[in-house]
Protein backbone atom coordinates (compact mmCIF):
# COMPACT_ATOMS: atom_id res chain seq x y z
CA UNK A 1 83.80 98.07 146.17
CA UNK A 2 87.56 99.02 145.25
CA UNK A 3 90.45 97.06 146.82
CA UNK A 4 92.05 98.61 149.57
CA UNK A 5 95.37 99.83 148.58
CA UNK A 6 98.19 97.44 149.95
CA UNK A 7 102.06 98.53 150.50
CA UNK A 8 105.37 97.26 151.81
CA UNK A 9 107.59 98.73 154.17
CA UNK A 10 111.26 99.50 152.94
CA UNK A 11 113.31 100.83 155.36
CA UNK A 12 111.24 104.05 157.11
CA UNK A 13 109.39 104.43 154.02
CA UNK A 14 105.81 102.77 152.99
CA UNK A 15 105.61 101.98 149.18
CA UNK A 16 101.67 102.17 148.14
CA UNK A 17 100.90 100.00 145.37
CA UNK A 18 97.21 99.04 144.24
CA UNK A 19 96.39 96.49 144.11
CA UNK A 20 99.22 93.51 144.70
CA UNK A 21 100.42 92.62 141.30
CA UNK A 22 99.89 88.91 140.65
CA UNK A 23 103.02 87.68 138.78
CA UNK A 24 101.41 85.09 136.47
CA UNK A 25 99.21 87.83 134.81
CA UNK A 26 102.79 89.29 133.81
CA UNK A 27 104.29 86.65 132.55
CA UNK A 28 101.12 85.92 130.51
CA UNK A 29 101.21 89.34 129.21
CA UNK A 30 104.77 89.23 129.19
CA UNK A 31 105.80 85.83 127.15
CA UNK A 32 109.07 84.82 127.07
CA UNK A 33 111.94 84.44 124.12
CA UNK A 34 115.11 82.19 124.78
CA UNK A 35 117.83 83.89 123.27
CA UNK A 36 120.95 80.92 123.54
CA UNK A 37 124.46 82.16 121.65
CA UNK A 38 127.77 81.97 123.19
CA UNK A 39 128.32 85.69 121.88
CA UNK A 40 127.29 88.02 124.51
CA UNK A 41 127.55 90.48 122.03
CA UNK A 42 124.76 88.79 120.01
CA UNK A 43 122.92 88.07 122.99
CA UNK A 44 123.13 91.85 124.20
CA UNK A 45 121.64 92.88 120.52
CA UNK A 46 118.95 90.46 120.86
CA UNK A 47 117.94 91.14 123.86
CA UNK A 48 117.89 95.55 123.22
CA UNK A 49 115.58 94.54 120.00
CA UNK A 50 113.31 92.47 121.23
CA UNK A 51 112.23 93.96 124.54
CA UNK A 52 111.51 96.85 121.99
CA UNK A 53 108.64 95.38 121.40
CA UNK A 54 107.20 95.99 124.35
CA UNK A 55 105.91 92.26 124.32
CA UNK A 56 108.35 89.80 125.36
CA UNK A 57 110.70 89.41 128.27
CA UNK A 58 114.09 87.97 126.99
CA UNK A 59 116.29 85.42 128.79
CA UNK A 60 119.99 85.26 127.38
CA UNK A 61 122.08 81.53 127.92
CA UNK A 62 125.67 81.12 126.78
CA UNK A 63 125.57 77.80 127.12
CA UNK A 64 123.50 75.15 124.77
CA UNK A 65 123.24 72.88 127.23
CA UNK A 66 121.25 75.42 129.09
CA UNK A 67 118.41 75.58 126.66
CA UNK A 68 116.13 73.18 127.87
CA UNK A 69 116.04 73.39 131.10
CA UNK A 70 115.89 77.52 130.28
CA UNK A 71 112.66 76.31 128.74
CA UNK A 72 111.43 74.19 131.44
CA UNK A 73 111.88 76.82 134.32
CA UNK A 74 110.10 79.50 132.24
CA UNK A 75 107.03 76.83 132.66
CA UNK A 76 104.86 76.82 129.46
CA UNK A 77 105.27 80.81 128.76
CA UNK A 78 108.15 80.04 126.12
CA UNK A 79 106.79 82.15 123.05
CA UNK A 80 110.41 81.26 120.76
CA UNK A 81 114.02 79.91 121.36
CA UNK A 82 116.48 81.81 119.33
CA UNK A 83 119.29 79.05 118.60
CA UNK A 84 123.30 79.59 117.62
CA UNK A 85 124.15 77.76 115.02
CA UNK A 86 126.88 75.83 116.74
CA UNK A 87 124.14 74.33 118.91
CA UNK A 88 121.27 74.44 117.11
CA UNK A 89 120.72 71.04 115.87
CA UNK A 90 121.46 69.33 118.76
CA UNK A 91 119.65 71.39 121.21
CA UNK A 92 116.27 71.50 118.66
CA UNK A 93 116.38 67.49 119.05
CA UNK A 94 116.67 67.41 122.74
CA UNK A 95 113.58 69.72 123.25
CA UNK A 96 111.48 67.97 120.81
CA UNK A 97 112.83 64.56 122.29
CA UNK A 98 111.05 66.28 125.63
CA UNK A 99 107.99 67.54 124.10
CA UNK A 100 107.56 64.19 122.13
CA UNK A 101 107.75 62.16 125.00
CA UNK A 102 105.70 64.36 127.08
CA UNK A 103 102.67 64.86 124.55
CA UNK A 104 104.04 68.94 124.69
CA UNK A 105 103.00 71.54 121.94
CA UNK A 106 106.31 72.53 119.95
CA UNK A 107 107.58 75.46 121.19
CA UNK A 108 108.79 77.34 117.66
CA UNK A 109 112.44 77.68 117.24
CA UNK A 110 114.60 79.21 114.91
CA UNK A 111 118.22 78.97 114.69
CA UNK A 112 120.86 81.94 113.59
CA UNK A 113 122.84 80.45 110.96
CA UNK A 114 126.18 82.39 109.54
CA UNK A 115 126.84 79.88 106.61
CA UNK A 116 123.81 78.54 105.63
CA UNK A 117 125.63 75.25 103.46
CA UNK A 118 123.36 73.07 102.09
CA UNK A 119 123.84 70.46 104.52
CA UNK A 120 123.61 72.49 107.34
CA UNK A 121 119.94 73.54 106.47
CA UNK A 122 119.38 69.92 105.93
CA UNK A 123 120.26 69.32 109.20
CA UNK A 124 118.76 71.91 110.25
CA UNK A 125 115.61 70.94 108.92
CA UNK A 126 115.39 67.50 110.20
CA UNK A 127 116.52 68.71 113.70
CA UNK A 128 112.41 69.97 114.14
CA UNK A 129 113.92 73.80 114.06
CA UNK A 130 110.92 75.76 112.59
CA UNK A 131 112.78 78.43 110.47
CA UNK A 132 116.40 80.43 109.76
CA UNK A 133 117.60 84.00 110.42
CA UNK A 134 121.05 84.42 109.08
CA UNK A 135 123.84 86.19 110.59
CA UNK A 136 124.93 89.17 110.92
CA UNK A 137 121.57 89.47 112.16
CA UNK A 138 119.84 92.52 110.47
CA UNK A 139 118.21 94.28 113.57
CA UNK A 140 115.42 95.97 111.36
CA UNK A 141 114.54 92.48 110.24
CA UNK A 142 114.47 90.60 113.50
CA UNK A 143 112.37 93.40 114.71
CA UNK A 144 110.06 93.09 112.13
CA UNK A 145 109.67 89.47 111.71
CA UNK A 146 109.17 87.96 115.51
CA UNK A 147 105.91 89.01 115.53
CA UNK A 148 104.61 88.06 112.23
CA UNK A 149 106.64 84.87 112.60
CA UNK A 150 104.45 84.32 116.20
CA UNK A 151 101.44 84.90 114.15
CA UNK A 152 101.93 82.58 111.20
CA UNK A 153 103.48 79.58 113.17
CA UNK A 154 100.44 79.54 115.83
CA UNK A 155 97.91 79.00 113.14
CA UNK A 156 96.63 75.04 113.81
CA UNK A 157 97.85 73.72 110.58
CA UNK A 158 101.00 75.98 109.79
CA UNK A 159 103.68 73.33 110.08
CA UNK A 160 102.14 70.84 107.82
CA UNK A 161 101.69 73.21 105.18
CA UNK A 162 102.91 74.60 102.48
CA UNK A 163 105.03 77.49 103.53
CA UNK A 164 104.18 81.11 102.52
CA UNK A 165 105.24 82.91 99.49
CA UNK A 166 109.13 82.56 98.92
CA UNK A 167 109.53 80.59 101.83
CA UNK A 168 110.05 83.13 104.16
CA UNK A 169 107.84 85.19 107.27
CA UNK A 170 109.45 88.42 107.39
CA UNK A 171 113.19 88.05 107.01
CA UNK A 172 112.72 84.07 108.29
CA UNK A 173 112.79 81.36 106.56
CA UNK A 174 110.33 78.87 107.52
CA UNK A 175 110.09 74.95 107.53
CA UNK A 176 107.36 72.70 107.46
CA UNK A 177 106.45 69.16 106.53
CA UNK A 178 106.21 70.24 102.96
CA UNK A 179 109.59 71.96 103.05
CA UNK A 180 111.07 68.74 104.81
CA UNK A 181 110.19 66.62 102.49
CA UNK A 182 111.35 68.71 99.61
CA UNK A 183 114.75 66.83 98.22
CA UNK A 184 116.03 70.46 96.81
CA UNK A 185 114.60 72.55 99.61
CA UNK A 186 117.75 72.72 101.34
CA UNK A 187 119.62 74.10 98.32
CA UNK A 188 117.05 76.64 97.39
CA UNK A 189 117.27 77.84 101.22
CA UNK A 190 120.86 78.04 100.96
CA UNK A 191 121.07 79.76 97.74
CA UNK A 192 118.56 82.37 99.56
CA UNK A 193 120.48 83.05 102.53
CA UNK A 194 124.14 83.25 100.49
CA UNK A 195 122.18 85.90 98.28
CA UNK A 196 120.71 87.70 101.77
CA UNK A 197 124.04 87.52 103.27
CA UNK A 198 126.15 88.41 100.38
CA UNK A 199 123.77 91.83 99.74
C-alpha cells in the first residue's frame, strides 16, 4: 500500500511532502568532502567545483585546528579532507593519531601545496597525507580527478602498492607505501609539480 503523504504546517500554509525524508539516506548518498584553507577565496572555489558534481556535500573550515573534529561531527560519511599546505602536515598526523588509536579506516587526504620543495613532500609524505594537488588549483583538474581519485584509493590494497602510471590519479599525485619508502620519491614529486606549476 503507498505511504500516506505527510506535511508540515508553516505559517497558514501546509507543505505536502511524500514520504518524510530520512536524513541518513542523504548523507549516504550525499558523502561529505572537508575543504580546510584559511583562504575563503580558495574555499569558495572548492566548494562551487565540487558540489558540481552532484555527489558530495562540501564543508569549508578556516581554521586547521578545526579539521578533526570537522571530521568527527560529519560521523563516518567523510569521503576526502582537502588540506592547506600551511596545516597540512600537522593536521594529517592528528587524524591518523585518532584513527590509529581507534582501529578507524583512513579517511584519504590530500593536501594543496603551492611550493612543492623537496622537503615539504617529504614531510608531506610521512605525515600519512594520501596525495598532492598543487596550487593555483586548476578547476578543470580538481573536477576531474576527485572522483577517479575516490575510485583508485578505495580499492583494498591501493595504499600499499605501487602507485599508478606517473605517479599521479588525474591531476593528483598519489602516495603509498611504495612511494614512502622511495629515498628519491620526494624529488621526482617535486620536480613534477615545479614543471605543473611552472606550465
Amino acid at each position: 500500500a503507498r505511504e500516506e503523504a505527510s506535511f508540515y504546517k508553516l505559517s497558514p500554509l501546509r507543505v505536502f511532502h511524500d514520504p518524510i525524508p530520512d536524513p541518513s539516506v542523504a548523507i549516504k548518498k550525499y558523502p561529505i568532502i572537508l575543504v580546510v584553507d584559511r583562504e575563503a577565496s580558495v574555499c569558495r572555489l572548492l566548494t562551487r567545483v565540487l558540489t558540481k558534481l552532484s555527489t558530495f556535500n562540501v564543508v569549508t573550515k578556516r581554521d586547521g585546528s578545526e579539521a578533526l573534529p570537522a571530521i568527527l561531527a560529519s560521523g563516518s560519511v567523510t569521503a576526502l579532507v582537502l588540506l592547506d599546505e600551511g596545516t597540512a602536515c600537522d593536521r594529517a598526523a592528528q587524524i591518523r593519531d585518532h584513527e590509529a588509536k581507534n582501529g578507524l579506516h583512513p579517511v584519504p587526504i590530500v593536501a594543496m601545496i603551492a611550493a612543492p620543495t623537496p622537503l615539504l613532500i617529504g614531510r608531506v609524505a610521512a605525515s600519512g597525507i594520501d596525495g598532492i594537488i598543487p596550487k593555483p588549483l586548476d578547476v578543470k583538474s580538481v573536477s576531474a580527478s576527485v572522483t577517479p581519485f575516490l575510485a583508485w584509493i578505495d580499492q583494498p590494497a591501493a595504499r600499499s602498492m605501487p602507485p599508478p602510471p606517473g605517479g599521479k590519479v588525474g591531476g593528483i599525485h598519489v602516495f603509498t607505501e611504495v612511494t614512502r619508502a622511495d629515498p628519491t620519491a620526494a624529488d621526482s614529486i617535486s620536480a613534477a609539480l615545479g614543471r605543473s606549476g611552472s606550465g
